[in-house]
Structures are given as C-alpha cells and as structure tokens.
PDB file of N, CA and C in Angstrom:
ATOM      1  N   UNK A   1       2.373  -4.976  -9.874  1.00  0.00           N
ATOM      2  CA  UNK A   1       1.231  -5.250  -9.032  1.00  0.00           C
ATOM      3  C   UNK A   1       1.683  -5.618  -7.612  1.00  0.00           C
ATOM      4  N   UNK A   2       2.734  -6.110  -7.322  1.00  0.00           N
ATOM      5  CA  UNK A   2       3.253  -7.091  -5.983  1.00  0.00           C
ATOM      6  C   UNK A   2       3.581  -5.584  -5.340  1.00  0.00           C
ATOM      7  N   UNK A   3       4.316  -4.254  -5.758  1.00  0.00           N
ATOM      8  CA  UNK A   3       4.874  -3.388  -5.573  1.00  0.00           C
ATOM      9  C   UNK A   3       3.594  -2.565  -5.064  1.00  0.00           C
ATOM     10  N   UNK A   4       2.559  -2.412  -5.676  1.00  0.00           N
ATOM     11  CA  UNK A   4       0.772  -1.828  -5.555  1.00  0.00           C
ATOM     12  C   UNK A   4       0.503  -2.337  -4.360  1.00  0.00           C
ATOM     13  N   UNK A   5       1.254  -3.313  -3.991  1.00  0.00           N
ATOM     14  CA  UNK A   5       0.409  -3.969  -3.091  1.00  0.00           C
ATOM     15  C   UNK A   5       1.127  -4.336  -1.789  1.00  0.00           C
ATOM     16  N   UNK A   6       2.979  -4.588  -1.752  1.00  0.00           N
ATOM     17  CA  UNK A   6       3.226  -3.623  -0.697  1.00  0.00           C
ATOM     18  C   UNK A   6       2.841  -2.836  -0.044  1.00  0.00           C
ATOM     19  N   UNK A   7       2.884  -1.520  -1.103  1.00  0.00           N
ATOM     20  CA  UNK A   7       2.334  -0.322  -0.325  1.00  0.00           C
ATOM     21  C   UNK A   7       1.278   0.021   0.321  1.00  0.00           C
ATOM     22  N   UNK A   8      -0.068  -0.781  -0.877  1.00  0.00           N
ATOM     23  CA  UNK A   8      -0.859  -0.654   0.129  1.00  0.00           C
ATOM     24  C   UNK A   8      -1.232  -1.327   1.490  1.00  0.00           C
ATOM     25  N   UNK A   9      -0.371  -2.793   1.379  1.00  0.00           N
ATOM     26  CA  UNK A   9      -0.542  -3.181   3.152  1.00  0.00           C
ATOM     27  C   UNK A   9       0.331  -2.738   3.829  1.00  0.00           C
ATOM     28  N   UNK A  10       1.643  -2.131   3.369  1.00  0.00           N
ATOM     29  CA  UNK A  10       2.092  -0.679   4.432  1.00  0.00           C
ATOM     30  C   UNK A  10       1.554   0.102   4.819  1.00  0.00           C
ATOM     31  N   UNK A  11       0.579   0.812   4.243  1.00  0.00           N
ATOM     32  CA  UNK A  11      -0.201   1.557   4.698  1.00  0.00           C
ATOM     33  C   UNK A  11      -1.401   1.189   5.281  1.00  0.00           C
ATOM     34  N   UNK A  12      -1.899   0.151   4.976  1.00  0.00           N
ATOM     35  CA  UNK A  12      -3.239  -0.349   5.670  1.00  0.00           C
ATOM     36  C   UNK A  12      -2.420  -0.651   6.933  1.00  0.00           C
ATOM     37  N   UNK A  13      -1.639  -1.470   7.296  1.00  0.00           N
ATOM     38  CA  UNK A  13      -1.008  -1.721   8.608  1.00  0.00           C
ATOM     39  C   UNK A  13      -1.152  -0.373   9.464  1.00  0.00           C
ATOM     40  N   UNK A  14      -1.177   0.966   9.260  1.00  0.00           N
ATOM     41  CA  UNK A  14      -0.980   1.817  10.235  1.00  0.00           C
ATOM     42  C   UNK A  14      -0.209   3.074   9.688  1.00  0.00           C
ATOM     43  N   UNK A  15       1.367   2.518   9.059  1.00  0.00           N
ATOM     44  CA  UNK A  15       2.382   3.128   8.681  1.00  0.00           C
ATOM     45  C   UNK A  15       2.238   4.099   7.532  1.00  0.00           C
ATOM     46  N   UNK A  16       2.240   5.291   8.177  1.00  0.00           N
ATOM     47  CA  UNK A  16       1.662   6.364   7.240  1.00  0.00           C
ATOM     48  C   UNK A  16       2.454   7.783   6.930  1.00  0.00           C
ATOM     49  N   UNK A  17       3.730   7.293   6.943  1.00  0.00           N
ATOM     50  CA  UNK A  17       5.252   8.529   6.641  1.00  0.00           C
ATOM     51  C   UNK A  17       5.994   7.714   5.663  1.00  0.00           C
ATOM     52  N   UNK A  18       5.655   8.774   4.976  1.00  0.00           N
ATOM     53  CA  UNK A  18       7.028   8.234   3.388  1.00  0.00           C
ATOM     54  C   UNK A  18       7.741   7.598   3.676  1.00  0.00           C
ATOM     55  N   UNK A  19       8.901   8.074   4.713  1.00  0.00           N
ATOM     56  CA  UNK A  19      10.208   7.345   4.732  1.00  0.00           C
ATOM     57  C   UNK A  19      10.097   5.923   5.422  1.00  0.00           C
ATOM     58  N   UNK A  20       8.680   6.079   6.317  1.00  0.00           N
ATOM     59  CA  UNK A  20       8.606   4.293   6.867  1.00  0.00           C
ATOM     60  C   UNK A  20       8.137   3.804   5.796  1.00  0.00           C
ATOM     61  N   UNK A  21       6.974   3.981   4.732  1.00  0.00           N
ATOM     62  CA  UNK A  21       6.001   3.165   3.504  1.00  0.00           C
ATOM     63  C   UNK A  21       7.589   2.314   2.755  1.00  0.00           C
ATOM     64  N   UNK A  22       8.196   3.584   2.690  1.00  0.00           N
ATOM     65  CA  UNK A  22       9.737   3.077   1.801  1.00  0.00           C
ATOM     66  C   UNK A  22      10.400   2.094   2.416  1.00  0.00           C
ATOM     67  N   UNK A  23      10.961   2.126   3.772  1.00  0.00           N
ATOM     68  CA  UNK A  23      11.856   1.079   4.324  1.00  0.00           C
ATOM     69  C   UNK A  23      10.767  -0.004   4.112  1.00  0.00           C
ATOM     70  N   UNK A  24       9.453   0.058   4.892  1.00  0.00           N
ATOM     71  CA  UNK A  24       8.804  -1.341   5.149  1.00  0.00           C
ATOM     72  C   UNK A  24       8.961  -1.987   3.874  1.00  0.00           C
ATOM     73  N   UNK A  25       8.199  -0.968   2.771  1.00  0.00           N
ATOM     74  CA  UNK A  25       7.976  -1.867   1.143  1.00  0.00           C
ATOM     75  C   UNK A  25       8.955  -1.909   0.413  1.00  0.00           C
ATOM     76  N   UNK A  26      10.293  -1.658   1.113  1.00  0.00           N
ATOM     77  CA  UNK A  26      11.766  -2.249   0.642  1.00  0.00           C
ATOM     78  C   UNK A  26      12.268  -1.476  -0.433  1.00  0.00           C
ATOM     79  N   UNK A  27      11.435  -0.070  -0.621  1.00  0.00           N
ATOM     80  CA  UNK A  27      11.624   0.712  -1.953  1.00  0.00           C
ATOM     81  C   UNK A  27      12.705   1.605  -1.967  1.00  0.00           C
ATOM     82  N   UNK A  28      12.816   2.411  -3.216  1.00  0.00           N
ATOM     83  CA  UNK A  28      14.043   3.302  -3.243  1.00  0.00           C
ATOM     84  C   UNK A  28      13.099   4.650  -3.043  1.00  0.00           C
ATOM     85  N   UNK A  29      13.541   5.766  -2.584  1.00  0.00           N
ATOM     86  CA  UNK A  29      12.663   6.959  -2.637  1.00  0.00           C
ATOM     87  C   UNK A  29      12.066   7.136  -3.513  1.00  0.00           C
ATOM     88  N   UNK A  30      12.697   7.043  -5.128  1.00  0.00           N
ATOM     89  CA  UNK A  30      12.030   7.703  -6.207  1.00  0.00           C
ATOM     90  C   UNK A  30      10.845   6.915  -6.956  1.00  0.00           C
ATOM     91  N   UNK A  31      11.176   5.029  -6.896  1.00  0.00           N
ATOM     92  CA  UNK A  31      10.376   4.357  -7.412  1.00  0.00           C
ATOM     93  C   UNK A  31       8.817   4.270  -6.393  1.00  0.00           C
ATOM     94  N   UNK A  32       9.294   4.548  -4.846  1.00  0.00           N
ATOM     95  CA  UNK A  32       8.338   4.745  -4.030  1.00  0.00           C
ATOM     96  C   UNK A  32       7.308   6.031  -4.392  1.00  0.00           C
ATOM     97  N   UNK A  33       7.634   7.222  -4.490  1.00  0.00           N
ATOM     98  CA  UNK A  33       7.094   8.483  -5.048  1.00  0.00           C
ATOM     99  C   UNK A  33       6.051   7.935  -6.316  1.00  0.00           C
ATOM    100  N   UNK A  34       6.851   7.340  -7.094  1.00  0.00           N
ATOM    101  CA  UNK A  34       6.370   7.244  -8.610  1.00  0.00           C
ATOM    102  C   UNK A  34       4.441   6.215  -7.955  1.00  0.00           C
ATOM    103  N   UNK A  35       5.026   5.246  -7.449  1.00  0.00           N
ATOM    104  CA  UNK A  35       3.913   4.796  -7.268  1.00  0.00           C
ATOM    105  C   UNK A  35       2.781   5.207  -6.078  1.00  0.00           C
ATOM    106  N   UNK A  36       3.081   5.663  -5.335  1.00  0.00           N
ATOM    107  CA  UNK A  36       2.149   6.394  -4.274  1.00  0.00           C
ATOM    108  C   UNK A  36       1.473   7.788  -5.479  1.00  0.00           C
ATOM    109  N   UNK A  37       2.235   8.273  -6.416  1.00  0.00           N
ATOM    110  CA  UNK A  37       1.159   9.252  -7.064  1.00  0.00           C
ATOM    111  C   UNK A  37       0.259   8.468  -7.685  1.00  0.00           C
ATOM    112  N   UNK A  38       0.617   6.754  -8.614  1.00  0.00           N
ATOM    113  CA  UNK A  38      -0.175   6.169  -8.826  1.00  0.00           C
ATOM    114  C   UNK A  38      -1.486   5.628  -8.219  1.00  0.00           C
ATOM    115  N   UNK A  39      -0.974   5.636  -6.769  1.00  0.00           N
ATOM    116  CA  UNK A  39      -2.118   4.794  -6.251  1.00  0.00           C
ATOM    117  C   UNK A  39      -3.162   6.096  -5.746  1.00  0.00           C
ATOM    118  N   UNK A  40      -2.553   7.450  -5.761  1.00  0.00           N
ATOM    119  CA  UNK A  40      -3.714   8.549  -5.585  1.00  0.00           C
ATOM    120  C   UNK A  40      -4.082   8.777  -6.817  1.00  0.00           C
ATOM    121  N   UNK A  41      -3.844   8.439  -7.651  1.00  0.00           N
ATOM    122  CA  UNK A  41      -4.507   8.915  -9.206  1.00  0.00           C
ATOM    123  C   UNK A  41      -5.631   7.813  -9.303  1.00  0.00           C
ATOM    124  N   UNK A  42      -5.353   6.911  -8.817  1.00  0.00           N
ATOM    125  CA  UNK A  42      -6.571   5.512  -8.805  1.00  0.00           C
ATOM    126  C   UNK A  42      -7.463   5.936  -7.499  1.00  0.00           C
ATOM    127  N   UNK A  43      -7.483   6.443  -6.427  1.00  0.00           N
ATOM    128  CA  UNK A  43      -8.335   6.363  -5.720  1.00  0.00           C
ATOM    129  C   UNK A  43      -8.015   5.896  -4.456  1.00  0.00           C
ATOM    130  N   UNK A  44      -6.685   5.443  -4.170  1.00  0.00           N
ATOM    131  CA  UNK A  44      -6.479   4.371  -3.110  1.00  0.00           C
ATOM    132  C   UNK A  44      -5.610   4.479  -2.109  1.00  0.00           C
ATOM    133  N   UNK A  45      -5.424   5.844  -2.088  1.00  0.00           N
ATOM    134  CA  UNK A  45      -4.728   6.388  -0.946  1.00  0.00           C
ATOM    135  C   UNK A  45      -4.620   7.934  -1.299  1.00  0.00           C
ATOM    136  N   UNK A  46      -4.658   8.700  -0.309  1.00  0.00           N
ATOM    137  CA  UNK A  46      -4.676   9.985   0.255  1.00  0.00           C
ATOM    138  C   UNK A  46      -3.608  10.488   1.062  1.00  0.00           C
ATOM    139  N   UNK A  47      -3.014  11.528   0.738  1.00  0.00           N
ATOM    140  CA  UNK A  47      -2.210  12.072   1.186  1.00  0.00           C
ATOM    141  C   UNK A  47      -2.842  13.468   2.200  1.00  0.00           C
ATOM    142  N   UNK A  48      -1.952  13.494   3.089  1.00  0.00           N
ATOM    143  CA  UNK A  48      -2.792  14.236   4.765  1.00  0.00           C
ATOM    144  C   UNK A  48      -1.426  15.143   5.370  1.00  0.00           C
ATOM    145  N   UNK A  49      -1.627  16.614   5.491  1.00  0.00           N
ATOM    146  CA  UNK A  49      -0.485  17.056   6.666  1.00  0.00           C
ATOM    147  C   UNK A  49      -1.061  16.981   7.936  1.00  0.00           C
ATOM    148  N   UNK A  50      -0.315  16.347   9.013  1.00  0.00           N
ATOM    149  CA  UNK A  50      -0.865  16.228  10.141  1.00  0.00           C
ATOM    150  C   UNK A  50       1.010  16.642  11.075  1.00  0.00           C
ATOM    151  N   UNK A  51      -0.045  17.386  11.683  1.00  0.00           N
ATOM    152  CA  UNK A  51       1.923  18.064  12.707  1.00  0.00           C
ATOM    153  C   UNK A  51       2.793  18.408  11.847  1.00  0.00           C
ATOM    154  N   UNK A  52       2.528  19.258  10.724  1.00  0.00           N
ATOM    155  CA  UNK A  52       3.418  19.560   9.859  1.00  0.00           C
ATOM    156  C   UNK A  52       4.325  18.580   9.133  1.00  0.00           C
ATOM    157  N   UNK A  53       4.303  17.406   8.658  1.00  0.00           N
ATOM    158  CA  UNK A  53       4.218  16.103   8.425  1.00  0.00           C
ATOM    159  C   UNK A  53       3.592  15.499   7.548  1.00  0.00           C
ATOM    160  N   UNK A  54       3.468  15.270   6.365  1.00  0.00           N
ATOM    161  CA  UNK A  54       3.024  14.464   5.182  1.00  0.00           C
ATOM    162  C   UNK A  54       2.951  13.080   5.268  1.00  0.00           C
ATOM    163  N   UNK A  55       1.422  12.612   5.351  1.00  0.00           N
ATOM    164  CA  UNK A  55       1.179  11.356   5.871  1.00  0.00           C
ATOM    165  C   UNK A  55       0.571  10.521   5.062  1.00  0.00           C
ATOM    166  N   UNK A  56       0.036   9.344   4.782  1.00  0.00           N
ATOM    167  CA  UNK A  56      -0.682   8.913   3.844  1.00  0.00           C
ATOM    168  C   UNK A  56      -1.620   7.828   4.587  1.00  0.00           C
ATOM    169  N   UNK A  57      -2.894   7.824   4.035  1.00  0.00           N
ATOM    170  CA  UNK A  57      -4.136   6.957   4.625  1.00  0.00           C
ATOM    171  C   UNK A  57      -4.625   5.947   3.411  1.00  0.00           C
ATOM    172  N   UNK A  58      -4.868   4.580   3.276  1.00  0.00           N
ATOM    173  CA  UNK A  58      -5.573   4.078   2.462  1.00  0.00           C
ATOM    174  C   UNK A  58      -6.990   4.857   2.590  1.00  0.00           C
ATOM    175  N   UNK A  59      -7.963   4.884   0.956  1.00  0.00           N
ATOM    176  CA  UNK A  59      -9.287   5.597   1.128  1.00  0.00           C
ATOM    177  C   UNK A  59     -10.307   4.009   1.211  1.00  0.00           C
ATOM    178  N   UNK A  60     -11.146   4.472   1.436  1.00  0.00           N
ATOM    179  CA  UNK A  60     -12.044   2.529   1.025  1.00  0.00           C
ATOM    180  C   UNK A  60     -11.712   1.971  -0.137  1.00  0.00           C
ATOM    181  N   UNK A  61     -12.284   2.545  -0.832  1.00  0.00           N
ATOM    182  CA  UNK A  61     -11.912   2.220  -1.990  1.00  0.00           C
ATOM    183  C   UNK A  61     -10.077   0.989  -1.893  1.00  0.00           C
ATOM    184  N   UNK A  62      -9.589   1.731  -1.192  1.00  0.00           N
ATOM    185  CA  UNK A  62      -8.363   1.112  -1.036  1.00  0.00           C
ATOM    186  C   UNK A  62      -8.179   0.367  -0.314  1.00  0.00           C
ATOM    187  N   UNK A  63      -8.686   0.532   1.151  1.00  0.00           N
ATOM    188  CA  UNK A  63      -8.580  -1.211   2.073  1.00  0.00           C
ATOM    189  C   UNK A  63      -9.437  -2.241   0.703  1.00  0.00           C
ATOM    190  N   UNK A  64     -10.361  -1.789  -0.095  1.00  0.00           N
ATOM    191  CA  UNK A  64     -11.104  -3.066  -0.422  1.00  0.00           C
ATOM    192  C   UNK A  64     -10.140  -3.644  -1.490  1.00  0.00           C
ATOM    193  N   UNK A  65      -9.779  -2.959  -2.406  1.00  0.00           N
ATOM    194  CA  UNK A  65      -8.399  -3.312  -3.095  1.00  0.00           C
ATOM    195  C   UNK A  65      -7.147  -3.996  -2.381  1.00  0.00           C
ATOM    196  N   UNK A  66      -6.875  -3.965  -1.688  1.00  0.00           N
ATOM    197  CA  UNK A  66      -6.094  -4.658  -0.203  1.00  0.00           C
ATOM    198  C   UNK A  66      -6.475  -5.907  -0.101  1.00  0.00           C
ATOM    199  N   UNK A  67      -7.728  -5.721   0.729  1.00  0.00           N
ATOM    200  CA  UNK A  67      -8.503  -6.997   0.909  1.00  0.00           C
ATOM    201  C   UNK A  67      -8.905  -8.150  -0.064  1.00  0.00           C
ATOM    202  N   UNK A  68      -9.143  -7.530  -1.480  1.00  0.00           N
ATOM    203  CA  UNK A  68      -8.954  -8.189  -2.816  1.00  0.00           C
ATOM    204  C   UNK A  68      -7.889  -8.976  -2.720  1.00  0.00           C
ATOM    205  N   UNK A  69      -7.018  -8.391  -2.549  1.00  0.00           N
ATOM    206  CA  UNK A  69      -5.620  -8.433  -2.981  1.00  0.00           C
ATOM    207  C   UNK A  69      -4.738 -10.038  -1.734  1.00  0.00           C
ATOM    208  N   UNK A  70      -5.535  -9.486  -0.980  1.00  0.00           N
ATOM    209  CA  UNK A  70      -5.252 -10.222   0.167  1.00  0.00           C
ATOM    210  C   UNK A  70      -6.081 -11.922   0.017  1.00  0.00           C
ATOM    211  N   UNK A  71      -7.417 -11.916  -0.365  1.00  0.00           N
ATOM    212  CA  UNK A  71      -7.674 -12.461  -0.611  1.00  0.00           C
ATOM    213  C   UNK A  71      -7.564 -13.911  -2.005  1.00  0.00           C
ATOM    214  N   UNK A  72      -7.303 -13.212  -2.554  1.00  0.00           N
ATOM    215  CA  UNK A  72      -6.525 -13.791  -4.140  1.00  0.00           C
ATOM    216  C   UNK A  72      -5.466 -14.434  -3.598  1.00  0.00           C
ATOM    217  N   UNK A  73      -4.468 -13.743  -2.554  1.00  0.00           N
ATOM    218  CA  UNK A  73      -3.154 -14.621  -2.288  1.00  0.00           C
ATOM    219  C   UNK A  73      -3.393 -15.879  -1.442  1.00  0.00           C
ATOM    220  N   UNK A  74      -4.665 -15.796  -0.439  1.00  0.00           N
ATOM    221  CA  UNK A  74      -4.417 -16.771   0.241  1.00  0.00           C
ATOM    222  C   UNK A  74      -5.363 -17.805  -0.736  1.00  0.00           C
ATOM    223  N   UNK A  75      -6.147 -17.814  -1.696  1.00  0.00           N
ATOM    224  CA  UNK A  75      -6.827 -18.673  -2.523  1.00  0.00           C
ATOM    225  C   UNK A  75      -5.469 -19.539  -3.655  1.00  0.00           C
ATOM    226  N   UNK A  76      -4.822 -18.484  -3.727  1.00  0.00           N
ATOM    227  CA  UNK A  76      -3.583 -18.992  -4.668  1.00  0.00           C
ATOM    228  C   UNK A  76      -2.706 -20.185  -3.477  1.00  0.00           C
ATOM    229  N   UNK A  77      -2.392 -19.286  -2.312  1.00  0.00           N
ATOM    230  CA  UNK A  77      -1.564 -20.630  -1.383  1.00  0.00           C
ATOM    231  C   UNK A  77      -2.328 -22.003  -1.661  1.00  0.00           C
ATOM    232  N   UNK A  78      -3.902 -21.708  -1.168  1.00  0.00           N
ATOM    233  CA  UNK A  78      -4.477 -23.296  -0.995  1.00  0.00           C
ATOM    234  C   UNK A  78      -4.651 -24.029  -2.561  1.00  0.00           C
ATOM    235  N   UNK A  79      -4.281 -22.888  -3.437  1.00  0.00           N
ATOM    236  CA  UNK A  79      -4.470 -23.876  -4.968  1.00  0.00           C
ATOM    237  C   UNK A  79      -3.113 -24.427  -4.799  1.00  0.00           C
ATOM    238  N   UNK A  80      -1.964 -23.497  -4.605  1.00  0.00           N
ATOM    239  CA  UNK A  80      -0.856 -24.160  -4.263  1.00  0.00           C
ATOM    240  C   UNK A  80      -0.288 -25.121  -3.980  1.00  0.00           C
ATOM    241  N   UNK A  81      -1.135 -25.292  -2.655  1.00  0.00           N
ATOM    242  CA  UNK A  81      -0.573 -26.390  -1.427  1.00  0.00           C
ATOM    243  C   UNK A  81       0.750 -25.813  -0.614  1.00  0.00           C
ATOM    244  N   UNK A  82       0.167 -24.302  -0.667  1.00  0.00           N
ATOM    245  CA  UNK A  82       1.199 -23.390   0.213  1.00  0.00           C
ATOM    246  C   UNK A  82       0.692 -23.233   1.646  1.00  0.00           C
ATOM    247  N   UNK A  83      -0.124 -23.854   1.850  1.00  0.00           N
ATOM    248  CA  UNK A  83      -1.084 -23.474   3.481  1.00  0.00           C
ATOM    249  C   UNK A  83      -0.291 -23.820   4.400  1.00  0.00           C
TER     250      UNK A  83
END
C-alpha cells in the first residue's frame, strides 16, 4: 500500500515519465512496471504518448485515492502526536 501510494503522489506531483515515477518512488524498473499496470487495472492512472514519449496521468478516480490516502496519514500523525 505505502508503494500504491508513492506512486501515486509521484504522479499527482506532476512527474509523469517512467524513469522519473521510478527514481522519485525509489523503485527498481521491474517492481515499478508491476505496479503502475496495477494501478491502471484499478482505475488510477493512465498511460498517454505525448512527443513520442510514454507518460502517465493520475485519472480522478485517482487524485481522490491520493487525497484519501493523504488524508488518513495526516489523521494518523495527530493520533500519533507526530504533528
């Protein structure tokens, strides 16, 4: 799930070329692949050629999964006392 969710705030950030999604979300090429088909089999990102170039876009569906996602963590800090 932490790995789901890298990627997708790599990609919600902007960053939308394989080889950056990989460096940013610290991945290896192949475990990166494996899960970007996952997250288009769910709905939550799209793959795009733009300039001859293979790009990837979160879909809504996927910022809101993000934003979920985003949200849960900062509720967990303040249960924490991580603020």
């Amino acid at each position: 799930m932490e790995t789901c969710s890298d990627i997708l705030r790599v990609i919600g950030s902007g960053v939308q070329r394989p080889t950056h999604i990989m460096y940013k979300a610290n991945l290896s090429w192949i475990v990166m692949q494996e899960y970007i088909k996952s997250l288009e089999a769910q709905g939550l990102v799209v793959s795009a050629i733009e300039n001859n170039k293979k790009v990837y876009h979160l879909t809504q569906k996927g910022f809101e999964v993000l934003n979920r996602m985003k949200s849960l963590r900062a509720d967990l800090s303040l249960l924490l006392g991580e603020a």
